[in-house]
C-alpha atoms as a PDB file:
ATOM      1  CA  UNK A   1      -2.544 -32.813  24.348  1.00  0.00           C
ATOM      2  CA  UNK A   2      -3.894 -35.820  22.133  1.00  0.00           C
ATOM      3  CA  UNK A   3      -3.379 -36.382  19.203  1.00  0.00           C
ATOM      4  CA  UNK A   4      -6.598 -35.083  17.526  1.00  0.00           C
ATOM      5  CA  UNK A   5      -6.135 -31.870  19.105  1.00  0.00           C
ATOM      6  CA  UNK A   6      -2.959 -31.571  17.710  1.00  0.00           C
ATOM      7  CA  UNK A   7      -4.142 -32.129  14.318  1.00  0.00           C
ATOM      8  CA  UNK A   8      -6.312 -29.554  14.948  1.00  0.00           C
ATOM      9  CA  UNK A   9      -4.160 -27.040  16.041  1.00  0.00           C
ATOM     10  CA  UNK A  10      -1.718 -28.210  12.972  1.00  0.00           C
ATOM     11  CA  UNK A  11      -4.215 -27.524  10.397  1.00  0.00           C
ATOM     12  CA  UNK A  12      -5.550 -24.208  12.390  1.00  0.00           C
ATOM     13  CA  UNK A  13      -1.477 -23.399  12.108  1.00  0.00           C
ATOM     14  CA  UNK A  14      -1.247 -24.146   8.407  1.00  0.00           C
ATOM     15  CA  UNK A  15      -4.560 -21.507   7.700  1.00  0.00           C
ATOM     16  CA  UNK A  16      -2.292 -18.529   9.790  1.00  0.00           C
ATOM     17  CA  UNK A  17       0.456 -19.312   7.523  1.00  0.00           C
ATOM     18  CA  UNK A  18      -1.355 -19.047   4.582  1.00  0.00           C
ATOM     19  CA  UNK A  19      -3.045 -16.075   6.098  1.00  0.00           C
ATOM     20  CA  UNK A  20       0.332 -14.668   6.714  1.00  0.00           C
ATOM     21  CA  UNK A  21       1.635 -15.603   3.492  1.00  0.00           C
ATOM     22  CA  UNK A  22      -1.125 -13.430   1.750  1.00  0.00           C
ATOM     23  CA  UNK A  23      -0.800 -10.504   4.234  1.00  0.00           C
ATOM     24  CA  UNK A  24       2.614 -10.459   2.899  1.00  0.00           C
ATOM     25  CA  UNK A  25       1.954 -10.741  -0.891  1.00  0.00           C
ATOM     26  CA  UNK A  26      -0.459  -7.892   0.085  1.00  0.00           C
ATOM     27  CA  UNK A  27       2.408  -5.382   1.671  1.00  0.00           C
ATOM     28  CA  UNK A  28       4.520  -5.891  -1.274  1.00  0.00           C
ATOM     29  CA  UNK A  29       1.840  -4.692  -3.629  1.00  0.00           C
ATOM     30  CA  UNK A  30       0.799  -2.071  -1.369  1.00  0.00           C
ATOM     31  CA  UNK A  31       4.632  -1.062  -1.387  1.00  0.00           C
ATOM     32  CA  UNK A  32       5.061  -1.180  -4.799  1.00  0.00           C
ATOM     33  CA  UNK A  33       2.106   0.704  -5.233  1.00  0.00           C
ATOM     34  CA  UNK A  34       2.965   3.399  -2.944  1.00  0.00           C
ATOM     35  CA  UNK A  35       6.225   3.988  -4.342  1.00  0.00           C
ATOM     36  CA  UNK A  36       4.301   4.859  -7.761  1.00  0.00           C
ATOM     37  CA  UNK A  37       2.101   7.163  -6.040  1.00  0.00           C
ATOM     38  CA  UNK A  38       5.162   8.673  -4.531  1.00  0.00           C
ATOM     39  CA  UNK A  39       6.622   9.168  -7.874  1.00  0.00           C
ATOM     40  CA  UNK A  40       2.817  10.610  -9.417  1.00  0.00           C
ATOM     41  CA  UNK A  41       2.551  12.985  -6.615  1.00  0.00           C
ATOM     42  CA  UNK A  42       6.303  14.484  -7.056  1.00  0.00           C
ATOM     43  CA  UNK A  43       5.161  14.612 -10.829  1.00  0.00           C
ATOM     44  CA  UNK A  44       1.856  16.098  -9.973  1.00  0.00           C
ATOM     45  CA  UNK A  45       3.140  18.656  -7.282  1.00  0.00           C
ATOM     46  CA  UNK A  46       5.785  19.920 -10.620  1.00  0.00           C
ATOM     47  CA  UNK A  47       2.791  20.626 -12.669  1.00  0.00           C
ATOM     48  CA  UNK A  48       1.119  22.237  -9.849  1.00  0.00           C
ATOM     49  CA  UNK A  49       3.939  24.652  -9.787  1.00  0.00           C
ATOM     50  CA  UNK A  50       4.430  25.420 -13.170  1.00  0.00           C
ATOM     51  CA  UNK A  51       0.275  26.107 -13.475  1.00  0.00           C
ATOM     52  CA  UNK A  52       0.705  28.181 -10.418  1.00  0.00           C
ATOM     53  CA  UNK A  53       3.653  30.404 -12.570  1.00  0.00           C
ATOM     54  CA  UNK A  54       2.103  30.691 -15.734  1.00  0.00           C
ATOM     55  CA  UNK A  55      -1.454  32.546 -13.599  1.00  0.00           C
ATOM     56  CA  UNK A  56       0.969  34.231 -11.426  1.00  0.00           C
ATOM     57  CA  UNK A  57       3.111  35.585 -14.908  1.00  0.00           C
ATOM     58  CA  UNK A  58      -0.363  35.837 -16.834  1.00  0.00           C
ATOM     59  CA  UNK A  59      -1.328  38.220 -14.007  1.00  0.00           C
ATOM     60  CA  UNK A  60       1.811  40.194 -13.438  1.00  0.00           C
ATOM     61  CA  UNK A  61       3.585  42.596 -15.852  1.00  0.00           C
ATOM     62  CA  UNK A  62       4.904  39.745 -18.067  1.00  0.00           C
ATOM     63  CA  UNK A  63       5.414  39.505 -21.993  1.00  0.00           C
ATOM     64  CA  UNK A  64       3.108  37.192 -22.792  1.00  0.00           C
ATOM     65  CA  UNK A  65       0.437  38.584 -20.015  1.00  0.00           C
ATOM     66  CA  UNK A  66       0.735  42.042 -22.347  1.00  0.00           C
ATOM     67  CA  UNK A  67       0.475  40.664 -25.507  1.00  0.00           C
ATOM     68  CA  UNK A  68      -2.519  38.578 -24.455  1.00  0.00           C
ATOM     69  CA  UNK A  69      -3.978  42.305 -23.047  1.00  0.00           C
ATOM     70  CA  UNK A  70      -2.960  44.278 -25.877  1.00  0.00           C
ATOM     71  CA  UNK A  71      -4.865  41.751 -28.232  1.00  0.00           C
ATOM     72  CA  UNK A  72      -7.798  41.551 -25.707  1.00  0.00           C
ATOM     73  CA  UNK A  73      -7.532  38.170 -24.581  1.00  0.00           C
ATOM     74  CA  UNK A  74      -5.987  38.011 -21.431  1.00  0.00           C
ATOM     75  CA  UNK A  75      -8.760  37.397 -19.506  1.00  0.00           C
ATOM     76  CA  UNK A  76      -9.897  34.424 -21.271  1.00  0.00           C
ATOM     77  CA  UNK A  77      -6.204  33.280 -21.365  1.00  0.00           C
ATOM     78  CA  UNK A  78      -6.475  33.797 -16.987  1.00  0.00           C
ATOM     79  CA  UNK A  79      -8.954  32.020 -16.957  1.00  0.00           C
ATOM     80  CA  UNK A  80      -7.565  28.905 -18.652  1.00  0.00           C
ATOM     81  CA  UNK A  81      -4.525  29.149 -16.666  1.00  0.00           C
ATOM     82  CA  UNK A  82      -6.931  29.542 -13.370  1.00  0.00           C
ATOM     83  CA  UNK A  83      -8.228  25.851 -14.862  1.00  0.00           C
ATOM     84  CA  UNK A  84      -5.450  23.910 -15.143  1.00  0.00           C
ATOM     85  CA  UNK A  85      -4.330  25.279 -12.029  1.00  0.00           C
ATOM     86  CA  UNK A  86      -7.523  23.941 -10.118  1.00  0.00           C
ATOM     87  CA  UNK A  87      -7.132  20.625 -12.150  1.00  0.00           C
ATOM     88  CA  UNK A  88      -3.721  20.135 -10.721  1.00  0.00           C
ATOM     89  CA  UNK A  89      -4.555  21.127  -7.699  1.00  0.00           C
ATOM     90  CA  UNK A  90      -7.596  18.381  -7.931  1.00  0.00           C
ATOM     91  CA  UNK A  91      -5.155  15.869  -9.096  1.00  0.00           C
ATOM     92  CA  UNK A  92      -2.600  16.548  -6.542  1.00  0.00           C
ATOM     93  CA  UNK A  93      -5.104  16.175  -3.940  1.00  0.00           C
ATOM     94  CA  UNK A  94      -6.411  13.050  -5.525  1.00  0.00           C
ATOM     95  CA  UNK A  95      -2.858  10.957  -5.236  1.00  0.00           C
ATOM     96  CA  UNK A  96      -2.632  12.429  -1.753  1.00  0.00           C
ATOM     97  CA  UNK A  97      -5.429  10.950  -0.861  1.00  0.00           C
ATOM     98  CA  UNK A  98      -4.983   7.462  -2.356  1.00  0.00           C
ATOM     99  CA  UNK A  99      -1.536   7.546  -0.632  1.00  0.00           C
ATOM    100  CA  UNK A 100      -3.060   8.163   2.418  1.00  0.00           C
ATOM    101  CA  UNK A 101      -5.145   4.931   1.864  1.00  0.00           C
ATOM    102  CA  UNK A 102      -2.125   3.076   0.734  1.00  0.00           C
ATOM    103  CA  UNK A 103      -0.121   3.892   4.075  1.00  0.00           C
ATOM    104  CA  UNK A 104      -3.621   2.919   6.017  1.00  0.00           C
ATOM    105  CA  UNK A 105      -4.034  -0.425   4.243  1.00  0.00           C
ATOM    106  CA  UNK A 106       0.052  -0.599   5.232  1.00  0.00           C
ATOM    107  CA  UNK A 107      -0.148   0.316   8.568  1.00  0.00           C
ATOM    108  CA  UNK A 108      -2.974  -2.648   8.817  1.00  0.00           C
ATOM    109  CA  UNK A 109      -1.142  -5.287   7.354  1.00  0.00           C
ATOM    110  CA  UNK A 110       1.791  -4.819   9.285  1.00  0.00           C
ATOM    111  CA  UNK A 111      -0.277  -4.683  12.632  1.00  0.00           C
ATOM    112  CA  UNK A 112      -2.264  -8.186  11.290  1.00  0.00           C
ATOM    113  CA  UNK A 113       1.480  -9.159  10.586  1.00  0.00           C
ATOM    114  CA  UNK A 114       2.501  -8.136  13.825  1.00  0.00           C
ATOM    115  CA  UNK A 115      -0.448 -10.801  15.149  1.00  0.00           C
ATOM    116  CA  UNK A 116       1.061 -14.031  13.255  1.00  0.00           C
ATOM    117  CA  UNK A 117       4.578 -13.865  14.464  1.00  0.00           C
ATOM    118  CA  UNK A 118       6.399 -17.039  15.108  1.00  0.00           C
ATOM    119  CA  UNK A 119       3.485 -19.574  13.197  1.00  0.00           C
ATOM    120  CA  UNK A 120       6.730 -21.355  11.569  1.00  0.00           C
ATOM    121  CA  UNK A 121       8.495 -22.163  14.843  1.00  0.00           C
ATOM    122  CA  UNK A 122       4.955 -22.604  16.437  1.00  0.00           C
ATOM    123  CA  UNK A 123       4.337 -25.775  13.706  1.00  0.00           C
ATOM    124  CA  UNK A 124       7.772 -26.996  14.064  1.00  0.00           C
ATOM    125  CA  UNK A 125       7.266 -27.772  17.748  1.00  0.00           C
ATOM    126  CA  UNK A 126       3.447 -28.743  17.126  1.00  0.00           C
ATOM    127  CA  UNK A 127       4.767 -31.291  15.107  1.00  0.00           C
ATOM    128  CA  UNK A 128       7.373 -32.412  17.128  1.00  0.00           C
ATOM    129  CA  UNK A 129       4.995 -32.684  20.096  1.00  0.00           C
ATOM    130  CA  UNK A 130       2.624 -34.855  17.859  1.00  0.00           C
ATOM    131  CA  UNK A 131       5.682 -37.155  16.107  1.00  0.00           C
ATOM    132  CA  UNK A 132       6.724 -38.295  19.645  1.00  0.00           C
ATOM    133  CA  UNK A 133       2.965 -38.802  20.775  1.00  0.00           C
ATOM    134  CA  UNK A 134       2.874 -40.829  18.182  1.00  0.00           C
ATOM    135  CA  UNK A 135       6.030 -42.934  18.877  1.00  0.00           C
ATOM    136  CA  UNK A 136       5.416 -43.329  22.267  1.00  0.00           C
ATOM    137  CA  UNK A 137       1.883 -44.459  21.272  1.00  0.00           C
ATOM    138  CA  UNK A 138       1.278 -48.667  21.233  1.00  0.00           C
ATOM    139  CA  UNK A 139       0.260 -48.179  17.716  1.00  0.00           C
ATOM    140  CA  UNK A 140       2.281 -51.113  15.210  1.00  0.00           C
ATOM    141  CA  UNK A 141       3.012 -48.448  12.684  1.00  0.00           C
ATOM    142  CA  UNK A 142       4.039 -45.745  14.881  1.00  0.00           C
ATOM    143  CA  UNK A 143       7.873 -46.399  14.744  1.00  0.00           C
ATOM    144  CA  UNK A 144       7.500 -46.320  10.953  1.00  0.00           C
ATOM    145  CA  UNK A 145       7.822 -42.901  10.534  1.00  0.00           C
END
């Protein structure tokens, strides 16, 4: 290999590193991200539960679902409960979806990852190669490095 082509390949090296570098900035964000969601959805799956109590209570033969029926507002009291049932429900779904696209995005960084394996060690011996081109080359300056 000459020496220009080595340069070439140097510098094409140095752009997968940096390419690499980001991928991996990138997977710690998405990581850190995804834990978050974790934690939101755990959150979010609690409320879901306690919504889906209170309509279940508010329906059954409860205290508070008789005293809403013997003052004649149960129903509209159901239906509130119905509504913050379907809005955790929507929010719930909502994080599970955007952690879905977080373990995509993962799973695609890790396979580009997968791709730029050994660019460090690559260099290294690009280098090398081009360093003793260059000493064995006739060039004056060449044993100055």
């Amino acid at each position: 290999m000459s020496i220009e082509e080595l340069t070439r390949e140097l510098a094409e090296n140095r752009e997968k590193v940096q390419v690499r570098d980001k991928a991996r900035r990138d997977m710690d964000h998405v990581r850190e991200s995804l834990q978050e969601e974790y934690k939101r959805r755990y959150a979010l799956a609690e409320v879901l539960k306690k919504e889906l109590r209170d309509v279940e209570r508010m329906g059954g033969l409860s205290l508070t679902g008789l005293i809403y029926e013997f003052f004649g507002n149960k129903e509209e009291h159901m239906d509130n409960e119905r509504q913050e049932q379907l809005a955790a429900k929507l929010k719930l779904d909502q994080c599970s979806h955007v952690i879905s696209e977080l373990e995509r995005e993962l799973s695609e960084l890790e396979r580009r990852l997968s791709n730029l394996e050994g660019l460090d060690e690559r260099y290294e011996s690009l280098f090398k190669e081009k360093e003793q081109l260059l000493l064995q080359s006739s060039s004056p300056n060449a044993h100055t490095l």
